[in-house]
N, C-alpha and C. Protein backbone atom coordinates (compact mmCIF):
# COMPACT_ATOMS: atom_id res chain seq x y z
N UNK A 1 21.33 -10.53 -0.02
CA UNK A 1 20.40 -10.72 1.07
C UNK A 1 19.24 -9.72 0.99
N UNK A 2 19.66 -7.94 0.36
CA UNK A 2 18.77 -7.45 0.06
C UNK A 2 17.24 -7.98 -0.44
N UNK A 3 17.59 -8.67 -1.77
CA UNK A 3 16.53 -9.13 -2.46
C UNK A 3 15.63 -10.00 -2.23
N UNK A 4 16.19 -10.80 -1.37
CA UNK A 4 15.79 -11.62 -0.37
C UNK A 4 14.68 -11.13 0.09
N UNK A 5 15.45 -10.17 1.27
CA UNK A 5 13.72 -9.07 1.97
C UNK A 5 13.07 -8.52 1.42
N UNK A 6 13.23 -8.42 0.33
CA UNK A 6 12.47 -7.51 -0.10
C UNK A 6 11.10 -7.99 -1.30
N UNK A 7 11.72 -9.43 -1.73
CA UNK A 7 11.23 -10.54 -2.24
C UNK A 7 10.04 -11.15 -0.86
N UNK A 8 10.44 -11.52 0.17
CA UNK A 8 9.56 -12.13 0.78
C UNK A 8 9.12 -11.55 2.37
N UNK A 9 10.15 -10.25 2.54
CA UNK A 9 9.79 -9.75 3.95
C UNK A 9 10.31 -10.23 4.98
N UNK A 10 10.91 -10.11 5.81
CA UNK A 10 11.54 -10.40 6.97
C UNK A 10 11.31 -12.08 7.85
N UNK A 11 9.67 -11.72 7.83
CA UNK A 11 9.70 -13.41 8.62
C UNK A 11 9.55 -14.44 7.31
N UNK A 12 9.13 -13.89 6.13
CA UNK A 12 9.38 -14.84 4.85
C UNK A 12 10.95 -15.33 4.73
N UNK A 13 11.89 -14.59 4.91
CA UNK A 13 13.25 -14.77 4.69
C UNK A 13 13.40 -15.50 5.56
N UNK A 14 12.89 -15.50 6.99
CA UNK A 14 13.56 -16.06 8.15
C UNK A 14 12.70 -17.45 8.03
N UNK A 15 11.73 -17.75 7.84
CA UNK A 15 11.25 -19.14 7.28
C UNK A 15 12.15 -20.18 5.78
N UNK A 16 12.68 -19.23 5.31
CA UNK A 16 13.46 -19.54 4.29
C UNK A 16 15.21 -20.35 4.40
N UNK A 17 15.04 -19.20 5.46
CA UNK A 17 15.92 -19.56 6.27
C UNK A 17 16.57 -20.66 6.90
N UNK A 18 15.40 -21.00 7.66
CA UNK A 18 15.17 -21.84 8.73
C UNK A 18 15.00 -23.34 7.93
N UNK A 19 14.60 -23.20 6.78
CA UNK A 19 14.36 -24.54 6.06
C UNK A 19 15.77 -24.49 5.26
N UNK A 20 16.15 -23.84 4.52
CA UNK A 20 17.86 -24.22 4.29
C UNK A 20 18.68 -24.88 4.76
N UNK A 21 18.93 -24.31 6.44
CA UNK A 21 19.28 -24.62 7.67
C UNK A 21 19.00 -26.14 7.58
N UNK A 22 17.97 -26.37 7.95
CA UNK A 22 17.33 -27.84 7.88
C UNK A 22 17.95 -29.02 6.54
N UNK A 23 17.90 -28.40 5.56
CA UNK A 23 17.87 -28.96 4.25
C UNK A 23 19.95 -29.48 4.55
N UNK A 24 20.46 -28.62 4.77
CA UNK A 24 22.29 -28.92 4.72
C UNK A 24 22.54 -29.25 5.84
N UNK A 25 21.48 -29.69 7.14
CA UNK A 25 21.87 -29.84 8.16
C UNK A 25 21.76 -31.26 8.19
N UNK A 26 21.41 -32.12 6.87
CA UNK A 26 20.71 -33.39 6.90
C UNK A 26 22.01 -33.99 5.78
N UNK A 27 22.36 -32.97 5.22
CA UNK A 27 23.22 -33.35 4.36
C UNK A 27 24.53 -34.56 4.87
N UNK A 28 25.24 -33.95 5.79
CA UNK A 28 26.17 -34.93 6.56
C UNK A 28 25.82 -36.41 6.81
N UNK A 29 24.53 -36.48 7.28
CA UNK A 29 23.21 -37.44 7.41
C UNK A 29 23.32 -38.58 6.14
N UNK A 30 23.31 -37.85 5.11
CA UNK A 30 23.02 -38.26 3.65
C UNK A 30 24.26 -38.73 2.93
N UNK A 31 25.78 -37.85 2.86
CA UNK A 31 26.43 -38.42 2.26
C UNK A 31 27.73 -38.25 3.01
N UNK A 32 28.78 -38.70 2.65
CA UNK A 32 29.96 -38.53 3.21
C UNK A 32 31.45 -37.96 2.63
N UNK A 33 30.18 -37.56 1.39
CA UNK A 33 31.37 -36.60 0.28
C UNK A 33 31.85 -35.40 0.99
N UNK A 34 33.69 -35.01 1.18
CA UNK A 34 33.96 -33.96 1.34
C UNK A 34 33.42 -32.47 1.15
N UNK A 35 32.95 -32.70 -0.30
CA UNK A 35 32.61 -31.56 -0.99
C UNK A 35 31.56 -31.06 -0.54
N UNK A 36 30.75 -32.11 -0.80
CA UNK A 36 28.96 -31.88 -0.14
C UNK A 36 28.51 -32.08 1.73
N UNK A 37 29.90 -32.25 2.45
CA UNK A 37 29.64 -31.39 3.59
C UNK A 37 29.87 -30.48 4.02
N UNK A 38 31.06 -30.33 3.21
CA UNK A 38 31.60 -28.96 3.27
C UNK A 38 30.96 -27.58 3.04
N UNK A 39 30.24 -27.93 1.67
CA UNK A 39 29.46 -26.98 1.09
C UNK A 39 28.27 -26.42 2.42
N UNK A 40 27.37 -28.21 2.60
CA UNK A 40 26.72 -27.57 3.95
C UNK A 40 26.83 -27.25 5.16
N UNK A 41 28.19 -27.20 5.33
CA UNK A 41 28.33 -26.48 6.41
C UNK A 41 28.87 -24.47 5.77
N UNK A 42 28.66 -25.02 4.76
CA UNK A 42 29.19 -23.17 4.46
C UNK A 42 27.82 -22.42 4.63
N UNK A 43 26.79 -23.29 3.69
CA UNK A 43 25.57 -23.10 3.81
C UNK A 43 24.82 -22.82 5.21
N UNK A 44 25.07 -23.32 6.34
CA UNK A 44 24.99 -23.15 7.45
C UNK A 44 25.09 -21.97 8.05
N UNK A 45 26.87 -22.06 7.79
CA UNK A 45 27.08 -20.93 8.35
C UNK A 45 26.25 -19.79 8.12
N UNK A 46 26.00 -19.37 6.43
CA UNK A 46 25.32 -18.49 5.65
C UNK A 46 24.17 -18.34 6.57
N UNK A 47 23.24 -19.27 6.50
CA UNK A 47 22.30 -19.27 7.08
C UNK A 47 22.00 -18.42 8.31
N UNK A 48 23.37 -18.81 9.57
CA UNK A 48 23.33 -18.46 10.38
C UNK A 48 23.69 -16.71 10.58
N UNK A 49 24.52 -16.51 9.61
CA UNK A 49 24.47 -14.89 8.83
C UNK A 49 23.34 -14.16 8.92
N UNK A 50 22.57 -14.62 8.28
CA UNK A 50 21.69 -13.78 7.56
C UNK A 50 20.54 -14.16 8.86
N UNK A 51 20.49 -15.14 9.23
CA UNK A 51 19.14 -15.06 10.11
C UNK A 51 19.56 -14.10 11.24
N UNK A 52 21.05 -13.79 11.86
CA UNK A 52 20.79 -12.69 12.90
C UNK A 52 20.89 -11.55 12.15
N UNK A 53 21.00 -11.49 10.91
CA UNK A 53 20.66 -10.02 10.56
C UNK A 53 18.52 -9.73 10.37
N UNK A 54 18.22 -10.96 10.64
CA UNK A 54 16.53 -10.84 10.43
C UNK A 54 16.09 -10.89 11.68
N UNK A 55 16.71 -11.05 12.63
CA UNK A 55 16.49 -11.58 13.97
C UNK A 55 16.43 -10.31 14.43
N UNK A 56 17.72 -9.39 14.45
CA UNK A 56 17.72 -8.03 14.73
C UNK A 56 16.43 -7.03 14.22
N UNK A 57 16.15 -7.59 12.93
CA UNK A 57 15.17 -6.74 12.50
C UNK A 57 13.36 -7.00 13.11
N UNK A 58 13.73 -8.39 13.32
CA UNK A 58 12.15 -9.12 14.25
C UNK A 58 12.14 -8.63 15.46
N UNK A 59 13.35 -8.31 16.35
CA UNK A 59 13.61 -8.07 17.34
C UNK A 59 13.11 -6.52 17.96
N UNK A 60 13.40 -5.68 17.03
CA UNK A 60 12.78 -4.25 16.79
C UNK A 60 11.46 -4.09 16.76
N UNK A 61 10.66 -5.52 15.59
CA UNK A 61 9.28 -5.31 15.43
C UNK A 61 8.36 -6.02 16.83
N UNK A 62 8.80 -6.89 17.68
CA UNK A 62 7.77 -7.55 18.32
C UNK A 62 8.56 -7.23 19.41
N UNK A 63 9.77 -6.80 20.17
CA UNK A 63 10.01 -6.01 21.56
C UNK A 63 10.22 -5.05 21.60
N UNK A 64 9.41 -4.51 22.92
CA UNK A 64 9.14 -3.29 23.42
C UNK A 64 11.49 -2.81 23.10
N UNK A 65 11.77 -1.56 23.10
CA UNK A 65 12.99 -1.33 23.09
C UNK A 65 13.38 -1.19 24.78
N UNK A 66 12.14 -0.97 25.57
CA UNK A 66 12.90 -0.52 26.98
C UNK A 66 13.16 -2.09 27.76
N UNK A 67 12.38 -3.20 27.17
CA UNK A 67 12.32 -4.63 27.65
C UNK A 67 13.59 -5.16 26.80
N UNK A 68 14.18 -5.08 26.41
CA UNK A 68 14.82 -5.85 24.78
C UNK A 68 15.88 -6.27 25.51
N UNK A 69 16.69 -5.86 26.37
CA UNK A 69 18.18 -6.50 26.70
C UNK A 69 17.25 -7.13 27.99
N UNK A 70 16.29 -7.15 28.60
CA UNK A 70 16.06 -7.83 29.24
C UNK A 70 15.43 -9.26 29.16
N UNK A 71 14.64 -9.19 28.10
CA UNK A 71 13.93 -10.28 27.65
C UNK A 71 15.09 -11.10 26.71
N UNK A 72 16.06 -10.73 25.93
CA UNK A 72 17.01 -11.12 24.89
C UNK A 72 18.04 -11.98 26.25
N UNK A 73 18.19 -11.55 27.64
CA UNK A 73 18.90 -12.16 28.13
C UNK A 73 18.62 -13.65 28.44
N UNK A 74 17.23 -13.59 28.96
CA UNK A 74 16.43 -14.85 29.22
C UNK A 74 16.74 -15.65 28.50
N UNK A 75 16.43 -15.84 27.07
CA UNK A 75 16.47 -16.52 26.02
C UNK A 75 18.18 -17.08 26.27
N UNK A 76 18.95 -16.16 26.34
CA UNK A 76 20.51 -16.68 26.12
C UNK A 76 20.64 -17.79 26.83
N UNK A 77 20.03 -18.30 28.07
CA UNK A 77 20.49 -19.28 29.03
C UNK A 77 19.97 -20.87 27.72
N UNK A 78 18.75 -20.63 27.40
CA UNK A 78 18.37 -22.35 26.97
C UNK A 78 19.09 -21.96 25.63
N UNK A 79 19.17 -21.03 24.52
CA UNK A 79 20.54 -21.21 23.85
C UNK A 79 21.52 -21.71 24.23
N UNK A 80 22.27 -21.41 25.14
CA UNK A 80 23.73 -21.94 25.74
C UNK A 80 23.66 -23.37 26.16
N UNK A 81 22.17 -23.83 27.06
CA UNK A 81 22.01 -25.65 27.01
C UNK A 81 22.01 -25.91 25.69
N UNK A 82 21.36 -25.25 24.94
CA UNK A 82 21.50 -26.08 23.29
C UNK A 82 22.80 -26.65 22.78
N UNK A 83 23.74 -25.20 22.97
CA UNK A 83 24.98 -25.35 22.24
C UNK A 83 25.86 -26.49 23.32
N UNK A 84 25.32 -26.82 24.60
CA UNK A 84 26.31 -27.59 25.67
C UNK A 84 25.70 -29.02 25.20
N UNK A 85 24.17 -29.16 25.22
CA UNK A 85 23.81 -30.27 24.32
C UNK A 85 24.61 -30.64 23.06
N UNK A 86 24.47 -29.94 22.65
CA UNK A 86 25.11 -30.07 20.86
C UNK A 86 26.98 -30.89 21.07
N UNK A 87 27.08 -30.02 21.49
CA UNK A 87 28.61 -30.34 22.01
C UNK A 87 29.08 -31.89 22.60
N UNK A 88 28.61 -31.68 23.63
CA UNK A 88 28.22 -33.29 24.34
C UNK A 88 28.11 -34.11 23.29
N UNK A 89 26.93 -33.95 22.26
CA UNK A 89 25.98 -35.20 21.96
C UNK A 89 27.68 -35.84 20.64
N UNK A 90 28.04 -34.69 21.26
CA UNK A 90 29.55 -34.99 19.43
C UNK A 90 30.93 -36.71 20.24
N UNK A 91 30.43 -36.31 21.40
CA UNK A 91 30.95 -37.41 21.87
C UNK A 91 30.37 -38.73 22.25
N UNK A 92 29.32 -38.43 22.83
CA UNK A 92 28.33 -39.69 23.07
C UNK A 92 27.44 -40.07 21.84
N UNK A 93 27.09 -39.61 20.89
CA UNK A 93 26.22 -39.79 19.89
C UNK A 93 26.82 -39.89 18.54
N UNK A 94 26.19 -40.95 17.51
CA UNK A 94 26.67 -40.99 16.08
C UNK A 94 27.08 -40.14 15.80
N UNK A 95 27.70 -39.73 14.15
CA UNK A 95 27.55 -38.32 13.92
C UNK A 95 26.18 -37.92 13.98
N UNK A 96 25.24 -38.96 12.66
CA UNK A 96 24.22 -38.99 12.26
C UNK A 96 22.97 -38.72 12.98
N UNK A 97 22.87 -38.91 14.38
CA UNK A 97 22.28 -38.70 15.38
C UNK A 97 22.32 -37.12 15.65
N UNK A 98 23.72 -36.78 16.23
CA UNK A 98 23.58 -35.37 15.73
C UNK A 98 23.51 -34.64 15.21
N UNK A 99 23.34 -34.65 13.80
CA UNK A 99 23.48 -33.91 12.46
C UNK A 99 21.91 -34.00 12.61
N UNK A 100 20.98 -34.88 12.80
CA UNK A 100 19.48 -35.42 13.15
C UNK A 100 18.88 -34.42 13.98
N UNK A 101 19.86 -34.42 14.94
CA UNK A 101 19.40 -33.46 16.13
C UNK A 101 19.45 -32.19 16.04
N UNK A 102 20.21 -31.22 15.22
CA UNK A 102 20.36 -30.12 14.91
C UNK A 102 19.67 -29.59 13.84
N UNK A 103 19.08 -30.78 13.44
CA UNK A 103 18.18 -30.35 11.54
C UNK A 103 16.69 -30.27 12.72
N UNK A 104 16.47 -31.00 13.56
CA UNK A 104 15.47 -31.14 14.44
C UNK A 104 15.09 -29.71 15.06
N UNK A 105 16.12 -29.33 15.80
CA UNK A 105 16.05 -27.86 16.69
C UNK A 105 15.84 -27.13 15.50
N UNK A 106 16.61 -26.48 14.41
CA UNK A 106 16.14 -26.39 13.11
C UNK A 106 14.78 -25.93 12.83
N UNK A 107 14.17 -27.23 12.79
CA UNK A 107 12.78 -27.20 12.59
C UNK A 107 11.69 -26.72 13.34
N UNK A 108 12.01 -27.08 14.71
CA UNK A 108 11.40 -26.47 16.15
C UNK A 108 11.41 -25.16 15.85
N UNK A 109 12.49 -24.29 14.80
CA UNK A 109 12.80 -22.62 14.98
C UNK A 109 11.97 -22.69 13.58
N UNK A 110 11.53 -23.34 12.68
CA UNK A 110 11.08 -22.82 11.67
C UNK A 110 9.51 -22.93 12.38
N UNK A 111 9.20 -24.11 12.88
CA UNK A 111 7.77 -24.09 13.47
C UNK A 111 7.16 -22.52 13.78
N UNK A 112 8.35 -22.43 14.90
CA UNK A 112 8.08 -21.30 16.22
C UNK A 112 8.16 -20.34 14.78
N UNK A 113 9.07 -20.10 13.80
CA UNK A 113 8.74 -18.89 13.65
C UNK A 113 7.18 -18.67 12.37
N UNK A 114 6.66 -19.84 11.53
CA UNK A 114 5.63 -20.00 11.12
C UNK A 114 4.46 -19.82 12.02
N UNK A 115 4.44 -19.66 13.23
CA UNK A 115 3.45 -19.43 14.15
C UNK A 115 4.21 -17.69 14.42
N UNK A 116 4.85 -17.08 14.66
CA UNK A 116 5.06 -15.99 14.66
C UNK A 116 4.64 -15.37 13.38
N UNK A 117 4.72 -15.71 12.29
CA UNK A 117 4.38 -14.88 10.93
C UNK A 117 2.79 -15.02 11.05
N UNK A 118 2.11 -16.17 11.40
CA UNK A 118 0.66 -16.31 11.30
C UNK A 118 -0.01 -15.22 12.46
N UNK A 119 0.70 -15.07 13.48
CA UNK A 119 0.10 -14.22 13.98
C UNK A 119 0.43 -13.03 13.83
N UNK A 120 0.97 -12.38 13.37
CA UNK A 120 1.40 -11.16 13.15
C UNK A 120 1.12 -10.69 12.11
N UNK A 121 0.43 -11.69 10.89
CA UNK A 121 -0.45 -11.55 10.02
C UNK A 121 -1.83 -11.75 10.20
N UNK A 122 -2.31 -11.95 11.60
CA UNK A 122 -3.83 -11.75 12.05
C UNK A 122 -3.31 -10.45 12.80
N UNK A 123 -2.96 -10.02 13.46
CA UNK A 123 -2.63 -8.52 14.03
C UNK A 123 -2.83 -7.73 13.24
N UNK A 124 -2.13 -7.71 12.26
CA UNK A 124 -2.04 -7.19 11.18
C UNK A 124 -3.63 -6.95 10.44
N UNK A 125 -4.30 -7.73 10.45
CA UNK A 125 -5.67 -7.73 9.80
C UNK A 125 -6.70 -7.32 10.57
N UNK A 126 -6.47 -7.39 12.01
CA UNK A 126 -7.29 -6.64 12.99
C UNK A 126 -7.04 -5.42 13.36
N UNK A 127 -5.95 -5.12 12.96
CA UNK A 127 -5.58 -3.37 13.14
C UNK A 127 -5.87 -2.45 12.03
């Protein structure tokens, strides 16, 4: 994971990330081989590894430390609809629908964080 950051920098990794995520989250979508969902869900998991270890480190760079458990709480509530969405949709919805839907949110986090790197690379150029 080192090489990783150090190869592309923190929100580079976490864009990297975020499209992996996407890429094995479609997989289930695609085939119905044991092997090759299995794999992406290991991949997943991975994913999900390493992005809160970049998350922690984004977390340091763009909040204040005396705001951080306060603002980090906010966020926890529409996480937790996500994961109650997600959950739900496993009963009322295809698989495929949800495997759809999670490569989707996915993408929404690679968006959000491609607009976080763009600006923080104009900050960066005005300072």
């Amino acid at each position: 994971f080192t090489p990783l950051l150090k190869m592309f920098g923190v929100n580079g990794a976490t864009l990297l990330i975020c499209a992996v995520a996407i890429a094995t989250m479609l997989v289930p979508v695609l085939t119905s081989s044991f092997a090759w969902v299995f794999g992406a869900f290991l991949m997943v998991e991975a994913c999900v590894g390493c992005w809160f270890a970049c998350s922690g480190t984004m977390r340091s760079m763009y909040i204040p430390e005396a705001q951080q458990a306060s603002i980090m709480n906010v966020y926890r509530v529409p996480l937790n609809v996500l994961v109650v969405i997600g959950t739900k949709m496993e009963e009322l919805a295809p698989a495929n629908v949800v495997f759809c839907t999670i490569a989707s949110w996915f993408g929404i986090c690679f968006l959000l964080q491609v607009a976080l790197t763009l600006d923080s690379k104009a900050k960066a150029k005005r300072a």
